[in-house]
PDB file of N, CA and C in Angstrom:
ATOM      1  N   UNK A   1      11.740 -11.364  15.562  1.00  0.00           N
ATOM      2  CA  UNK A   1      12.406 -10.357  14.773  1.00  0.00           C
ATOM      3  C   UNK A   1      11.942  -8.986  15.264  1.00  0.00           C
ATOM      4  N   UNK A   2      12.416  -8.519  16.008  1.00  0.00           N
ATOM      5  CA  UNK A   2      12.281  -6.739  16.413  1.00  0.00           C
ATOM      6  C   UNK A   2      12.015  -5.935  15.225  1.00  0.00           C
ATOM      7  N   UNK A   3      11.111  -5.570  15.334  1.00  0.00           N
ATOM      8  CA  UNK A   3      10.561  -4.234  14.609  1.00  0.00           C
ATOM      9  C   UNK A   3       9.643  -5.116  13.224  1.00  0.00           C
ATOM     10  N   UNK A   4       9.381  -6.092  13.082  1.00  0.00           N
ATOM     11  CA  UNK A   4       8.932  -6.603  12.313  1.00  0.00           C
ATOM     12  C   UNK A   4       7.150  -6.460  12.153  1.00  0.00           C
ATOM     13  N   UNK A   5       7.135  -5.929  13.027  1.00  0.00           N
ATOM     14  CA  UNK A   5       5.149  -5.517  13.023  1.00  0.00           C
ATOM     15  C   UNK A   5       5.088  -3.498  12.807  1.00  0.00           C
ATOM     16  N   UNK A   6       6.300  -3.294  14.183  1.00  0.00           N
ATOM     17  CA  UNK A   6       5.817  -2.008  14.588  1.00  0.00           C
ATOM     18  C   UNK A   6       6.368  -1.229  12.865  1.00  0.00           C
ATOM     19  N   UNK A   7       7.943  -1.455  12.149  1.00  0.00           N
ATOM     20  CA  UNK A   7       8.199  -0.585  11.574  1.00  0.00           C
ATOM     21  C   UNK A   7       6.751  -0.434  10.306  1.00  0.00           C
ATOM     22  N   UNK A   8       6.539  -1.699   9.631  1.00  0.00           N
ATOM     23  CA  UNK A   8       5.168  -1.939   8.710  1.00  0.00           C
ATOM     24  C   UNK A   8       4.049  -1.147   9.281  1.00  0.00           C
ATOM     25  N   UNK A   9       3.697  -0.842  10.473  1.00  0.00           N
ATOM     26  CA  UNK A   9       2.662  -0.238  10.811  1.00  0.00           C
ATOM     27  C   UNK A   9       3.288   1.263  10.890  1.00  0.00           C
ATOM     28  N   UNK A  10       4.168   1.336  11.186  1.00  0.00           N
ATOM     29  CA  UNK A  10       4.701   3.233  11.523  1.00  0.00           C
ATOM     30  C   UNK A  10       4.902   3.283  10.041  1.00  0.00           C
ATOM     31  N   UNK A  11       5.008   2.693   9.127  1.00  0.00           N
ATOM     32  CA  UNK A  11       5.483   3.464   7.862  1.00  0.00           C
ATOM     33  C   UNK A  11       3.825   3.679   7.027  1.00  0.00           C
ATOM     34  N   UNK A  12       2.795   2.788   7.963  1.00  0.00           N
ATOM     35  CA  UNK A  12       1.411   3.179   6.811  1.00  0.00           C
ATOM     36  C   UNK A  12       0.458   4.505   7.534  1.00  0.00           C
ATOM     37  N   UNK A  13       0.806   4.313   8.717  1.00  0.00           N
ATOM     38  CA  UNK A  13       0.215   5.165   9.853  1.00  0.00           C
ATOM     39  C   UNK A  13       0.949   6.513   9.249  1.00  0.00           C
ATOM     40  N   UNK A  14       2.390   6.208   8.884  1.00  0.00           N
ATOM     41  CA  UNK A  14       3.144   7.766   8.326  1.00  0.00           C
ATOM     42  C   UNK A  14       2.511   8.111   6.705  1.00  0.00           C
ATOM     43  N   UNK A  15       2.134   7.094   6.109  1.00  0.00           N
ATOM     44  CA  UNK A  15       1.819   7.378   4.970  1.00  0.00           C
ATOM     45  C   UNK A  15       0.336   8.116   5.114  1.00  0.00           C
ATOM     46  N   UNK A  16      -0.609   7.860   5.849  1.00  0.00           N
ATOM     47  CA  UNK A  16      -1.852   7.920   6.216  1.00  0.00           C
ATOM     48  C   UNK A  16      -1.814   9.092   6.493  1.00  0.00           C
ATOM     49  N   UNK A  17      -1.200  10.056   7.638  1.00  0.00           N
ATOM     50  CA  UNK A  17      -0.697  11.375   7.854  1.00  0.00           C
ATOM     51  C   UNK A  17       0.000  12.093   6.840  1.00  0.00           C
ATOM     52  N   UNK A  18       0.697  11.346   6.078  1.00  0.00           N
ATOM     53  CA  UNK A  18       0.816  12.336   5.132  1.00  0.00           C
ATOM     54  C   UNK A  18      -0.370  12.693   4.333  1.00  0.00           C
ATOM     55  N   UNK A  19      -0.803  11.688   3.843  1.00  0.00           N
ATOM     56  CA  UNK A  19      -2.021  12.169   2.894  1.00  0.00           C
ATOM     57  C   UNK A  19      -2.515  13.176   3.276  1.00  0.00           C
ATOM     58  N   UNK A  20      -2.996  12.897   4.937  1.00  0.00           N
ATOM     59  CA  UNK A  20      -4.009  13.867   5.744  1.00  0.00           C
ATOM     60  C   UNK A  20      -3.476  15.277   5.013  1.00  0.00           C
ATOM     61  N   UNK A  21      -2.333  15.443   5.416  1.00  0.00           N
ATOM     62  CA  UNK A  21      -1.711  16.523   5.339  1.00  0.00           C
ATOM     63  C   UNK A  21      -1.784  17.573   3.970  1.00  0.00           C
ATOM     64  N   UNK A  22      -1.846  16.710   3.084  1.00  0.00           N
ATOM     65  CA  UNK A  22      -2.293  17.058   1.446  1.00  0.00           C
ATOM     66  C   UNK A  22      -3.624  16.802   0.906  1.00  0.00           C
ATOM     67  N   UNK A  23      -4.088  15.695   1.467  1.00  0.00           N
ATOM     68  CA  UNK A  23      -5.448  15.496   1.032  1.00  0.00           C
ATOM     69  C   UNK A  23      -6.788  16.795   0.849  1.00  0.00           C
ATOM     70  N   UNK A  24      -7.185  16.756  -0.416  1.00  0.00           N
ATOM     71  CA  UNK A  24      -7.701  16.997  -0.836  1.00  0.00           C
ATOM     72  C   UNK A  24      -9.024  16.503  -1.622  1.00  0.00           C
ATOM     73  N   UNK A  25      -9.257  15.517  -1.097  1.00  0.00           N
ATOM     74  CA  UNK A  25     -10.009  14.547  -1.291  1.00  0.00           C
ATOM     75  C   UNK A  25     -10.161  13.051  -0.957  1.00  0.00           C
ATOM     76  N   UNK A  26     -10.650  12.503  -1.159  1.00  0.00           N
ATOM     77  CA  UNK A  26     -10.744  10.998  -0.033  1.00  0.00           C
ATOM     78  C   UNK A  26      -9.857  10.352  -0.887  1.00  0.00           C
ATOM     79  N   UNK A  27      -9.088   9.372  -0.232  1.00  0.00           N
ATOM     80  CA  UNK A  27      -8.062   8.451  -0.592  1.00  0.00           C
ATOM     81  C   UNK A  27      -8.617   7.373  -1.493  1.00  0.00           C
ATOM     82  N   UNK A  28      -9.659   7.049  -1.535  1.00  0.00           N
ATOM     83  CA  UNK A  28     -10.675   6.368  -3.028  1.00  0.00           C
ATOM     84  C   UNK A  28     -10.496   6.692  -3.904  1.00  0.00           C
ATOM     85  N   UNK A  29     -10.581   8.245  -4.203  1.00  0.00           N
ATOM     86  CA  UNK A  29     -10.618   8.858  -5.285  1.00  0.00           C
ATOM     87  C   UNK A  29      -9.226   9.873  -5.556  1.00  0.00           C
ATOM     88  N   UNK A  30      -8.458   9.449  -4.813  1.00  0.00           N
ATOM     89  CA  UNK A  30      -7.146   9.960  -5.611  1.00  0.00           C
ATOM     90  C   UNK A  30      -6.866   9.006  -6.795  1.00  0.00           C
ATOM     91  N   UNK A  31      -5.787   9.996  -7.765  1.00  0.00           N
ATOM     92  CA  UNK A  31      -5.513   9.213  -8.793  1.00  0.00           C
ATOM     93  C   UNK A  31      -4.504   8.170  -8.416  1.00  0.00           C
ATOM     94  N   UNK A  32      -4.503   7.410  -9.571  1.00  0.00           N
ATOM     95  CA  UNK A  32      -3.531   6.863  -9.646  1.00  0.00           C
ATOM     96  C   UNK A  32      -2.065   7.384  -9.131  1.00  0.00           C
ATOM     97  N   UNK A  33      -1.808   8.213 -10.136  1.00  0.00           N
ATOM     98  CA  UNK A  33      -0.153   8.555 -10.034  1.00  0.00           C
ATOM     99  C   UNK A  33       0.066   8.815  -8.287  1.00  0.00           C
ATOM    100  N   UNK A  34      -0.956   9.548  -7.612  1.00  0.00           N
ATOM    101  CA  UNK A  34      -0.836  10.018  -6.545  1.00  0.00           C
ATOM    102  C   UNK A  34      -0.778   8.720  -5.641  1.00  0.00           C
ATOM    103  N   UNK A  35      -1.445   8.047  -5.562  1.00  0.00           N
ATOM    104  CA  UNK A  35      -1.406   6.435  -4.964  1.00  0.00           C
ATOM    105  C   UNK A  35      -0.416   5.820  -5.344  1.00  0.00           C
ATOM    106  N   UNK A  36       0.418   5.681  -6.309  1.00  0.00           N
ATOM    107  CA  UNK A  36       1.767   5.168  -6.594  1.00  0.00           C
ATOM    108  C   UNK A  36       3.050   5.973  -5.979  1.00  0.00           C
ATOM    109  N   UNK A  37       2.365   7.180  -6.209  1.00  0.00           N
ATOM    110  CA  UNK A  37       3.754   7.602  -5.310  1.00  0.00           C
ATOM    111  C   UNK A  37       3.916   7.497  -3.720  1.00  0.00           C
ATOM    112  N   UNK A  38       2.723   7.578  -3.757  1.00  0.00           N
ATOM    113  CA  UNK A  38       2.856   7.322  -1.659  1.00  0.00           C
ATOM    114  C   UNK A  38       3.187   6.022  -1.516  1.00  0.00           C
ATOM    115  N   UNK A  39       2.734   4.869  -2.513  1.00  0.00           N
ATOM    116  CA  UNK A  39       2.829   3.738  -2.105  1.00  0.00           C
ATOM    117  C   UNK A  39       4.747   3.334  -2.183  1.00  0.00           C
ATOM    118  N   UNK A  40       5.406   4.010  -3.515  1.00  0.00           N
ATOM    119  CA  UNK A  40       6.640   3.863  -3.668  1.00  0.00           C
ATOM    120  C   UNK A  40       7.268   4.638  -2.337  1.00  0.00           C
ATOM    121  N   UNK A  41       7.155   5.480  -1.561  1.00  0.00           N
ATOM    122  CA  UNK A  41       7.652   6.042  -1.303  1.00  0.00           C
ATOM    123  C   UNK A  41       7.900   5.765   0.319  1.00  0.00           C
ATOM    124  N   UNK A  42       6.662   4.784   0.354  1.00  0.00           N
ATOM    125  CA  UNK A  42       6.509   4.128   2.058  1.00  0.00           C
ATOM    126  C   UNK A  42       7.192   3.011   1.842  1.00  0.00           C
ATOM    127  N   UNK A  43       7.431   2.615   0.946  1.00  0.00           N
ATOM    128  CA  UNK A  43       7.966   1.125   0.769  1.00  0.00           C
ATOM    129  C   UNK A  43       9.385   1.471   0.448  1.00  0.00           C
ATOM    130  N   UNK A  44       9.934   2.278  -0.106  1.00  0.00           N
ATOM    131  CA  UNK A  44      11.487   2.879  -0.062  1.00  0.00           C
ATOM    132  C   UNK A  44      11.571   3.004   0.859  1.00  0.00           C
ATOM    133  N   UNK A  45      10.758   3.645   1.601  1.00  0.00           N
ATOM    134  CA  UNK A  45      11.596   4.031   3.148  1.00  0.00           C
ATOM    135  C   UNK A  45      11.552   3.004   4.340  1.00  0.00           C
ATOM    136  N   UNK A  46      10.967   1.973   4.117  1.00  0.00           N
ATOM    137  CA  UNK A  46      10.997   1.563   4.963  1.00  0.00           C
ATOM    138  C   UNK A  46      12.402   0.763   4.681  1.00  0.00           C
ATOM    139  N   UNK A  47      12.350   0.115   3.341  1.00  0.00           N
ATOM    140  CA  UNK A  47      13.610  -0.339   2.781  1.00  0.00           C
ATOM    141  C   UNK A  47      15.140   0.014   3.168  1.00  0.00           C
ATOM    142  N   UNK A  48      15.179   1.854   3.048  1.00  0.00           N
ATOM    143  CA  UNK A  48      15.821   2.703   3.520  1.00  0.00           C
ATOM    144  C   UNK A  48      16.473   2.492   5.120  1.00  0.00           C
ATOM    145  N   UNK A  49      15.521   2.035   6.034  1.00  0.00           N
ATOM    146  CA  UNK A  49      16.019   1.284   6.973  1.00  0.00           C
ATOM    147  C   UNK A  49      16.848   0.848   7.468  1.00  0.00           C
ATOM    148  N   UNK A  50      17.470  -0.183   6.420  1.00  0.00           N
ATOM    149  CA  UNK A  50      18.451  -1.005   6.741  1.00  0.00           C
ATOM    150  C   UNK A  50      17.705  -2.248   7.676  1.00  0.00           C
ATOM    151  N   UNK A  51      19.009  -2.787   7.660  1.00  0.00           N
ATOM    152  CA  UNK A  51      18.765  -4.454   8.650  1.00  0.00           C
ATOM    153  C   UNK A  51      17.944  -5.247   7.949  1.00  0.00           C
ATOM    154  N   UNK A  52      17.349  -6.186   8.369  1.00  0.00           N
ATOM    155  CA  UNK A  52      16.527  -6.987   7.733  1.00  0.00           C
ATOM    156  C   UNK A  52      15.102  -6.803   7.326  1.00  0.00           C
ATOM    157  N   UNK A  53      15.250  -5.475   6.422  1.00  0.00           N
ATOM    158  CA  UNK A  53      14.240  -4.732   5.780  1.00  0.00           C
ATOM    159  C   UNK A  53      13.151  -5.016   4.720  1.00  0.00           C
ATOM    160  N   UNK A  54      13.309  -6.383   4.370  1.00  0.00           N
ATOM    161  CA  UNK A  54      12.538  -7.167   3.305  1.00  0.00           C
ATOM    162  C   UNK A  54      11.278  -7.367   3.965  1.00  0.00           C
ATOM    163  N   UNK A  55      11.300  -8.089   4.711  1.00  0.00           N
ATOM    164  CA  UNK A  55       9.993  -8.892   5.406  1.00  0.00           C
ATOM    165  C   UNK A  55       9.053  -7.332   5.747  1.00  0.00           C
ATOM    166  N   UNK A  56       9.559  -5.941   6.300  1.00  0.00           N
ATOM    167  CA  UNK A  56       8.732  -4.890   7.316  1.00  0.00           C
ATOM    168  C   UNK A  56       8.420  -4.375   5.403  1.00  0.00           C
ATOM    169  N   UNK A  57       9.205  -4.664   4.699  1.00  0.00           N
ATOM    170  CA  UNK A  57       8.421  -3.342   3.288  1.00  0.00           C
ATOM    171  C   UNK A  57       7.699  -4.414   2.748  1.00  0.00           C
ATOM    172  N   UNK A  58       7.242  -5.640   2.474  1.00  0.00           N
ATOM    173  CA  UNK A  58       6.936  -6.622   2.055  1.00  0.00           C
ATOM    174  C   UNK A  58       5.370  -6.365   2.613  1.00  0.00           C
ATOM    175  N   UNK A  59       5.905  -6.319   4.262  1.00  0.00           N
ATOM    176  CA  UNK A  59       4.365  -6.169   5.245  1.00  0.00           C
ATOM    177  C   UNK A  59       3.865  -5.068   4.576  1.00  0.00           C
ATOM    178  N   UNK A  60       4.444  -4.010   5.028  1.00  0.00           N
ATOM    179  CA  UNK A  60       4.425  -2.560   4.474  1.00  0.00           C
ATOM    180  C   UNK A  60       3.221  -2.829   3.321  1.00  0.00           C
ATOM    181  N   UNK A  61       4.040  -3.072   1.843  1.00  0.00           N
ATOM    182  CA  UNK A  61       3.538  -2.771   0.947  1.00  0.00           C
ATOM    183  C   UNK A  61       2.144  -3.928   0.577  1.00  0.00           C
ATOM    184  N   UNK A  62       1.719  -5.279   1.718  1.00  0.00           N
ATOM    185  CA  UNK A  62       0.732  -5.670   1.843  1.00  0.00           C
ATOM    186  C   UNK A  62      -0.908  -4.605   2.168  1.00  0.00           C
ATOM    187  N   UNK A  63      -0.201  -4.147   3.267  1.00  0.00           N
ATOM    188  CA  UNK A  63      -0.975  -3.350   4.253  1.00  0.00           C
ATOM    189  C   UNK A  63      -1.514  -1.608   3.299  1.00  0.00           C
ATOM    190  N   UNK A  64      -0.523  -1.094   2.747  1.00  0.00           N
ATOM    191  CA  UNK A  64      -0.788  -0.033   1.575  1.00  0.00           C
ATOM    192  C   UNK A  64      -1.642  -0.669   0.873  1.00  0.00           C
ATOM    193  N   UNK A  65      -1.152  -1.643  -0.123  1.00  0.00           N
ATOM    194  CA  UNK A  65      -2.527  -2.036  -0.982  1.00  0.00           C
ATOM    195  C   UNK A  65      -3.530  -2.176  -0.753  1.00  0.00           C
ATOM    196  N   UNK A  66      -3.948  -2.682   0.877  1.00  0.00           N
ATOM    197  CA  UNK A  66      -5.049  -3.282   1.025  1.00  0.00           C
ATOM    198  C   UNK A  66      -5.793  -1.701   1.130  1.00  0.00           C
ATOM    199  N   UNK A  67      -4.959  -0.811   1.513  1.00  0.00           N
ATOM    200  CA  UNK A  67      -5.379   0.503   2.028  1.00  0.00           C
ATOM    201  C   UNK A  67      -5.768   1.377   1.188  1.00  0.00           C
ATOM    202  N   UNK A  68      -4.663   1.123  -0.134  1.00  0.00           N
ATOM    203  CA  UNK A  68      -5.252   2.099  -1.389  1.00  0.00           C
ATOM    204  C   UNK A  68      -5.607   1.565  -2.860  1.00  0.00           C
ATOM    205  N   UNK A  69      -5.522   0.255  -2.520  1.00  0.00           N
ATOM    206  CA  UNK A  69      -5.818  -0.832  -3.487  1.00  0.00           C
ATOM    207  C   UNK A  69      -4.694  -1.318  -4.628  1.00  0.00           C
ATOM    208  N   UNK A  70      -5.239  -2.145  -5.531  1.00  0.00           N
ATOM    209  CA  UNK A  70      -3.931  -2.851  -6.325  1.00  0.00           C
ATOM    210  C   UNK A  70      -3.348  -1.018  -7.274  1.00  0.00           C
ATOM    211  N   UNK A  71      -3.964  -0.255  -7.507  1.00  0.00           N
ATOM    212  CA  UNK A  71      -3.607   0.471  -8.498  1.00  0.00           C
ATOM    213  C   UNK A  71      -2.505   1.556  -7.927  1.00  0.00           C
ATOM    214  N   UNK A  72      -2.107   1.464  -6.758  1.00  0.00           N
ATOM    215  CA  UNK A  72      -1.430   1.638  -5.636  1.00  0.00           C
ATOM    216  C   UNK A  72      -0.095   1.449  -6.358  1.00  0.00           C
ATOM    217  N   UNK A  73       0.079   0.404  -6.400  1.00  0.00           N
ATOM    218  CA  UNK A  73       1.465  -0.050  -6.953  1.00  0.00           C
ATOM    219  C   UNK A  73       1.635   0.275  -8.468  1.00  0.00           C
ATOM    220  N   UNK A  74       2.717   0.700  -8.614  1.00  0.00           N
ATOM    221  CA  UNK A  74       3.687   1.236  -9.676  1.00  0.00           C
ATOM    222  C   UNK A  74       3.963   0.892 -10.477  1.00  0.00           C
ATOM    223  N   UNK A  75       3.201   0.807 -11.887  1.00  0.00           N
ATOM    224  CA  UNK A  75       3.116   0.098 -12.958  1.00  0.00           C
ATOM    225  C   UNK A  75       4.695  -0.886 -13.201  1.00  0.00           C
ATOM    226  N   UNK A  76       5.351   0.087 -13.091  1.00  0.00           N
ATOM    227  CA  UNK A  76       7.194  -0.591 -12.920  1.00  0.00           C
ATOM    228  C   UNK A  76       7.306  -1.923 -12.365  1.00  0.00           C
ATOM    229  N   UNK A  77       6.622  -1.875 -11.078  1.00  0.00           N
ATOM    230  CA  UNK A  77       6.516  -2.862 -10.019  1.00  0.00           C
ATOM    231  C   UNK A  77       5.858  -3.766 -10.521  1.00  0.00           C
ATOM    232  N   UNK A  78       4.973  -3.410 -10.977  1.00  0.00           N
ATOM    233  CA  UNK A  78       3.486  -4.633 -11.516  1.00  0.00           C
ATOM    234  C   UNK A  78       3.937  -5.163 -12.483  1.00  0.00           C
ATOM    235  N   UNK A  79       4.652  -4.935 -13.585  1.00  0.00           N
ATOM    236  CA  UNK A  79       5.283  -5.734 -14.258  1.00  0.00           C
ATOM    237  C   UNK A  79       6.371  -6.386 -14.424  1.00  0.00           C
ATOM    238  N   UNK A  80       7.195  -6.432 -13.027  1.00  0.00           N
ATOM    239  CA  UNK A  80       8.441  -7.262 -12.379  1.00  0.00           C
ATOM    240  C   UNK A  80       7.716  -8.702 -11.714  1.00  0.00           C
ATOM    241  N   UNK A  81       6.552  -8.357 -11.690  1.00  0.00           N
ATOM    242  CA  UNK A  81       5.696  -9.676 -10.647  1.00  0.00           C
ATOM    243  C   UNK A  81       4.782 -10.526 -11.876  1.00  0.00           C
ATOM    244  N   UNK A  82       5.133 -11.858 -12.005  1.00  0.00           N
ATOM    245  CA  UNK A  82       4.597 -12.768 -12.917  1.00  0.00           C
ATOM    246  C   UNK A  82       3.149 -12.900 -12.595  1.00  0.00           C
ATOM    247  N   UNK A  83       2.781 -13.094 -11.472  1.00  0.00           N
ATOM    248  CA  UNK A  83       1.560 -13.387 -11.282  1.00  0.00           C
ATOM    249  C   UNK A  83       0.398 -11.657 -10.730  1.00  0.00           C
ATOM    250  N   UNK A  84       0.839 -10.415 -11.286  1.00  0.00           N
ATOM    251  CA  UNK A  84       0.173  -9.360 -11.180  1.00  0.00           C
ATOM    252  C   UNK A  84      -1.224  -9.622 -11.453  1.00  0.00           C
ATOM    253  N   UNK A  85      -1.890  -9.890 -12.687  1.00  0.00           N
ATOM    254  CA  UNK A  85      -2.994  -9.731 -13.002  1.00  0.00           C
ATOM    255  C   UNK A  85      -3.936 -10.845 -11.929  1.00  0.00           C
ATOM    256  N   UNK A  86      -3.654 -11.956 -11.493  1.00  0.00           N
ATOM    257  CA  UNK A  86      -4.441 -12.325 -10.254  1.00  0.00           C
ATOM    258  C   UNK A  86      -4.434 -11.912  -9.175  1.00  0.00           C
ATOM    259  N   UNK A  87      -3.063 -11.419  -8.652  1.00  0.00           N
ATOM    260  CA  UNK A  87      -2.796 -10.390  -7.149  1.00  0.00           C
ATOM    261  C   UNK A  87      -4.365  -9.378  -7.378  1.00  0.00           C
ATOM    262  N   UNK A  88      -3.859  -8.524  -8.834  1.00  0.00           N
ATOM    263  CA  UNK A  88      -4.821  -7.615  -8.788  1.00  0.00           C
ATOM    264  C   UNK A  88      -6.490  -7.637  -9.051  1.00  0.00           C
ATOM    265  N   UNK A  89      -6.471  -9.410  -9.397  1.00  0.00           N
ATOM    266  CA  UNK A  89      -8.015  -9.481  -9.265  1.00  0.00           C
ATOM    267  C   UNK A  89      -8.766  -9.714  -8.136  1.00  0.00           C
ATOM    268  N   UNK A  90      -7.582 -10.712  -7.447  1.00  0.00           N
ATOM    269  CA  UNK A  90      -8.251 -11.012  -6.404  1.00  0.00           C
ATOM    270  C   UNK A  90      -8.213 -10.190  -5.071  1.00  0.00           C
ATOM    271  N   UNK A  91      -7.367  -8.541  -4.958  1.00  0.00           N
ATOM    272  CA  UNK A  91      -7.719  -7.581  -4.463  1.00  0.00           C
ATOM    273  C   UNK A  91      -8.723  -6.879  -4.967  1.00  0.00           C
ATOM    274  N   UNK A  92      -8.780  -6.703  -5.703  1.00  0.00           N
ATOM    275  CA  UNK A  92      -9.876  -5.899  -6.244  1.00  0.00           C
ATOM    276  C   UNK A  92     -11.137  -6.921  -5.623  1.00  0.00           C
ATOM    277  N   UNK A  93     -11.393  -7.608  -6.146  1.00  0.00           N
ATOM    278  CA  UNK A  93     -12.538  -8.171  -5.570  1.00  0.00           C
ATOM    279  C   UNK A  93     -12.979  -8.148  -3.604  1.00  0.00           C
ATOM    280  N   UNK A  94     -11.722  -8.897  -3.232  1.00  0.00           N
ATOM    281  CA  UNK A  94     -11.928  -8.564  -2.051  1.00  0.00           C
ATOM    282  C   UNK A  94     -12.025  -7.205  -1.088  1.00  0.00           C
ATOM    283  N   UNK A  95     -11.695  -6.083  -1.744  1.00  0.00           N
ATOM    284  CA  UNK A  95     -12.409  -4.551  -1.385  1.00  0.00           C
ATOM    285  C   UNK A  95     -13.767  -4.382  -2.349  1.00  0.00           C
ATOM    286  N   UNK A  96     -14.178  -4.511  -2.766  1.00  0.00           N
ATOM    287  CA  UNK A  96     -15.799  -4.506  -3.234  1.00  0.00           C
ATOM    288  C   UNK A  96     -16.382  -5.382  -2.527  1.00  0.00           C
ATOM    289  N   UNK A  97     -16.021  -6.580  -1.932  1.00  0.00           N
ATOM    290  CA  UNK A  97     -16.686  -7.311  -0.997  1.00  0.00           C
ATOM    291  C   UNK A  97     -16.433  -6.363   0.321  1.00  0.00           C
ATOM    292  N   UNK A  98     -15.530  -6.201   0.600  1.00  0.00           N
ATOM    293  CA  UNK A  98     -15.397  -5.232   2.209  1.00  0.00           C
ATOM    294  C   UNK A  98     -16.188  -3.820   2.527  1.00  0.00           C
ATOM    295  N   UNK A  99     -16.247  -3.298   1.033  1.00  0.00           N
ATOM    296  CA  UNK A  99     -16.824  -1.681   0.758  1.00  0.00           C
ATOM    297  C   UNK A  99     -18.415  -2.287   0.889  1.00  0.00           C
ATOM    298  N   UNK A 100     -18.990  -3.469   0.176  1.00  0.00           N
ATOM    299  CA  UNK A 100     -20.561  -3.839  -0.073  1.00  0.00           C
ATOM    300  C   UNK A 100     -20.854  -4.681   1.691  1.00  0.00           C
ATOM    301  N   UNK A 101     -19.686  -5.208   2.272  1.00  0.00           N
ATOM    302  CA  UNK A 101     -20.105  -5.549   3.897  1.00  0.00           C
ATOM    303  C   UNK A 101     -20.301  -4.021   4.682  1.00  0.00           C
ATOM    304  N   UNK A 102     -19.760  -3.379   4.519  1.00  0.00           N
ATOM    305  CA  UNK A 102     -19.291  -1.975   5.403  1.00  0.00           C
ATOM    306  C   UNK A 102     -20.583  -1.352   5.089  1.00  0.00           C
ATOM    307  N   UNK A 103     -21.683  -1.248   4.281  1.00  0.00           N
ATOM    308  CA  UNK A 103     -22.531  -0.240   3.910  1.00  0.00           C
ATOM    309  C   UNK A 103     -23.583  -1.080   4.213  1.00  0.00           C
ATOM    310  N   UNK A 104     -23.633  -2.226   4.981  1.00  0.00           N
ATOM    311  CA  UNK A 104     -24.983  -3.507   5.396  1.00  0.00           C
ATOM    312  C   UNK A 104     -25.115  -2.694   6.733  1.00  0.00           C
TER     313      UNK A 104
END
């Protein structure tokens, strides 16, 4: 499937630059609202696309979370998905394990 790695990576790499661009503080400690909107907004666009756009915003919005964590996603969103509250435990956990390896 063409474009199935590169568009998911150009849309977090674009999200990442944007922040740069506004950031005002480390991407940890932005709020919420601010992490939901970048996260909605990389995942629309990639959507925006066209073609067989499910699978690259799907990647997409894997790769954001892992990046700005479960609180990332858009309360809207989080409660369209039956199984949210384990997605979001078992991310959460696995970045406190990655943040407590990274500082060994």
């Amino acid at each position: 499937m063409p474009n199935a790695c590169q568009t998911p990576i150009h849309g977090l790499l674009h999200a990442e630059w944007r922040l740069a661009q506004q950031q005002q503080q480390p991407r940890q400690e932005l709020p919420a609202s601010e992490k939901q909107q970048l996260f909605a907004s990389a995942v629309c666009d990639a959507l925006a696309g066209g073609g067989c756009c499910a699978s690259r915003a799907c990647f997409l919005g894997a790769c954001l979370g892992a990046w700005l964590g479960p609180d990332a996603v858009p309360p809207a969103w989080q409660q369209k998905c039956s199984s949210w509250q384990s997605i979001a435990q078992q991310t959460t956990q696995l970045l406190m394990n990655r943040d407590a390896a990274s500082r060994q």
